[in-house]
Protein backbone atom coordinates (compact mmCIF):
# COMPACT_ATOMS: atom_id res chain seq x y z
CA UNK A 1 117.73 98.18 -37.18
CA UNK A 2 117.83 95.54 -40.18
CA UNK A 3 116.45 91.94 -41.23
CA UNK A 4 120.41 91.19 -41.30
CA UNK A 5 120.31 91.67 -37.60
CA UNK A 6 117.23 89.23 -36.98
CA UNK A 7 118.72 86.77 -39.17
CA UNK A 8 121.92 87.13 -37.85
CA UNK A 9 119.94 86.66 -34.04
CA UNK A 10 118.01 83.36 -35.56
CA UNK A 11 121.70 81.98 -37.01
CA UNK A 12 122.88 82.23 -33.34
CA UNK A 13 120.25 80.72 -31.67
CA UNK A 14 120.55 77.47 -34.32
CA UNK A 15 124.07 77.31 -33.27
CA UNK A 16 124.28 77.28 -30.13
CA UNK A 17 121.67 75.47 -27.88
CA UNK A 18 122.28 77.72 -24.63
CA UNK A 19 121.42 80.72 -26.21
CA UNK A 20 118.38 79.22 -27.80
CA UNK A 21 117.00 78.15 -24.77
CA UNK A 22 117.47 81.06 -22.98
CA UNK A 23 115.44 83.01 -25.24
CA UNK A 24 113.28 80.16 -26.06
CA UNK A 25 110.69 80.79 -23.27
CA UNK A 26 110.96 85.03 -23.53
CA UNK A 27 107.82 86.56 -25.20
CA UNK A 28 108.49 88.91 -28.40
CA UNK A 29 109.29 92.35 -26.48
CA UNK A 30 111.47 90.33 -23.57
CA UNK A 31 113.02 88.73 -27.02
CA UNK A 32 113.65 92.02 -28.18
CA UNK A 33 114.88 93.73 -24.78
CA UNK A 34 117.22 91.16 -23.91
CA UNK A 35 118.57 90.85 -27.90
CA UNK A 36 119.38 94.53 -28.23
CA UNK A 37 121.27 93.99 -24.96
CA UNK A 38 123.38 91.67 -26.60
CA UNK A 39 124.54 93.72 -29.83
CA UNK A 40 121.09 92.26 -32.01
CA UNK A 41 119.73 95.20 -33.59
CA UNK A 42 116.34 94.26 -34.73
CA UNK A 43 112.55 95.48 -33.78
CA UNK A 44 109.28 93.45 -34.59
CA UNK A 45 109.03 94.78 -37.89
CA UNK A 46 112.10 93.41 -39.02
CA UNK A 47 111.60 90.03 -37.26
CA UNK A 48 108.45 89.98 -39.00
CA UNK A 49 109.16 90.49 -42.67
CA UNK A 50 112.23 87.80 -42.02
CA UNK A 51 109.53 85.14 -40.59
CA UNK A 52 107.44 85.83 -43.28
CA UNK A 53 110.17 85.63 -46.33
CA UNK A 54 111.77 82.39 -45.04
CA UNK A 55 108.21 81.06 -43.90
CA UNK A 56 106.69 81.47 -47.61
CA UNK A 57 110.52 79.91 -49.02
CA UNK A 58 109.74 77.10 -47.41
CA UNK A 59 106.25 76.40 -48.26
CA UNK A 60 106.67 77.50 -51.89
CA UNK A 61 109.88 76.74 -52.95
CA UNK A 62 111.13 73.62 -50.84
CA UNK A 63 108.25 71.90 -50.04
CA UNK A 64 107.19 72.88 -53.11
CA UNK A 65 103.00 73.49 -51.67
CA UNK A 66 100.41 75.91 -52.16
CA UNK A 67 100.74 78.95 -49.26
CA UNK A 68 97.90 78.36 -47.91
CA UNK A 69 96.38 76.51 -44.51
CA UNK A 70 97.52 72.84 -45.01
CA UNK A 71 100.84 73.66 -45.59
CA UNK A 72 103.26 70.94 -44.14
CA UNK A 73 105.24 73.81 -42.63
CA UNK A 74 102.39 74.80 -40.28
CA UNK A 75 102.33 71.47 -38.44
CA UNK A 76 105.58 71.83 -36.63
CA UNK A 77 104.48 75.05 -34.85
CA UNK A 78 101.98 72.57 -32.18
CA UNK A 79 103.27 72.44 -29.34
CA UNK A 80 106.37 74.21 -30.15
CA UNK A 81 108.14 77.43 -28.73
CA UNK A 82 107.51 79.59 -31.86
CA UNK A 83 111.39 80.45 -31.32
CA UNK A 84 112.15 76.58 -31.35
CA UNK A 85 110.16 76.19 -34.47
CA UNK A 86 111.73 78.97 -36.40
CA UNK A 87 115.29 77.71 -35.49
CA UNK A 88 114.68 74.11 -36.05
CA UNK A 89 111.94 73.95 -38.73
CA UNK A 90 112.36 77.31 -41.01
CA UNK A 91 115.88 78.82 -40.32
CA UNK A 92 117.11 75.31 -40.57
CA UNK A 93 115.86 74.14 -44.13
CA UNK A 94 118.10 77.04 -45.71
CA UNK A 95 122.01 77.24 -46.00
CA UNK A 96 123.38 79.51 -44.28
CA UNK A 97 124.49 81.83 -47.86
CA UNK A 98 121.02 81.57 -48.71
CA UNK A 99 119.73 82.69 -45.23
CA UNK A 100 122.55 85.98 -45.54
């Protein structure tokens, strides 16, 4: 089980839209479930520490903002799938060498 694996599951779902919205609507352990099923081998921890790493990258380094509650970052998640929004708003400000 390994970060490489979520990040490897979040660089397939921002490349191909039928897979994102497939898992789009699943909560986190259906995520999970169905992912594992598919040759992603990640668990919650993993996903977690991921989300968090790229989340602060953003805020910090290419917004360039204080980590706290009014960061620009935190807007996009209203409304949003919180899938959709890590595809489209945090996995998607990063190359995919610096994602790896």
């Amino acid at each position: 089980m390994s970060e490489v694996e979520f990040v490897r599951f979040l660089k397939t779902a921002g490349s191909s839209p039928e897979f994102l919205a497939r898992y789009s609507p699943m909560d986190l352990s259906r995520m999970l479930f169905h992912a594992r099923n598919e040759g992603f081998d990640f668990t919650e921890a993993d996903a977690d520490r991921v989300v968090g790493r790229l989340e602060a990258g953003v805020i910090i380094e290419k917004d360039r903002e204080p980590f706290d509650g009014d960061a620009t970052l935190w807007r996009h998640m209203w409304g949003t799938r919180y899938l959709d929004y890590l595809v489209h708003h945090v996995a998607a400000r990063y190359t995919g060498e610096e994602l790896s």
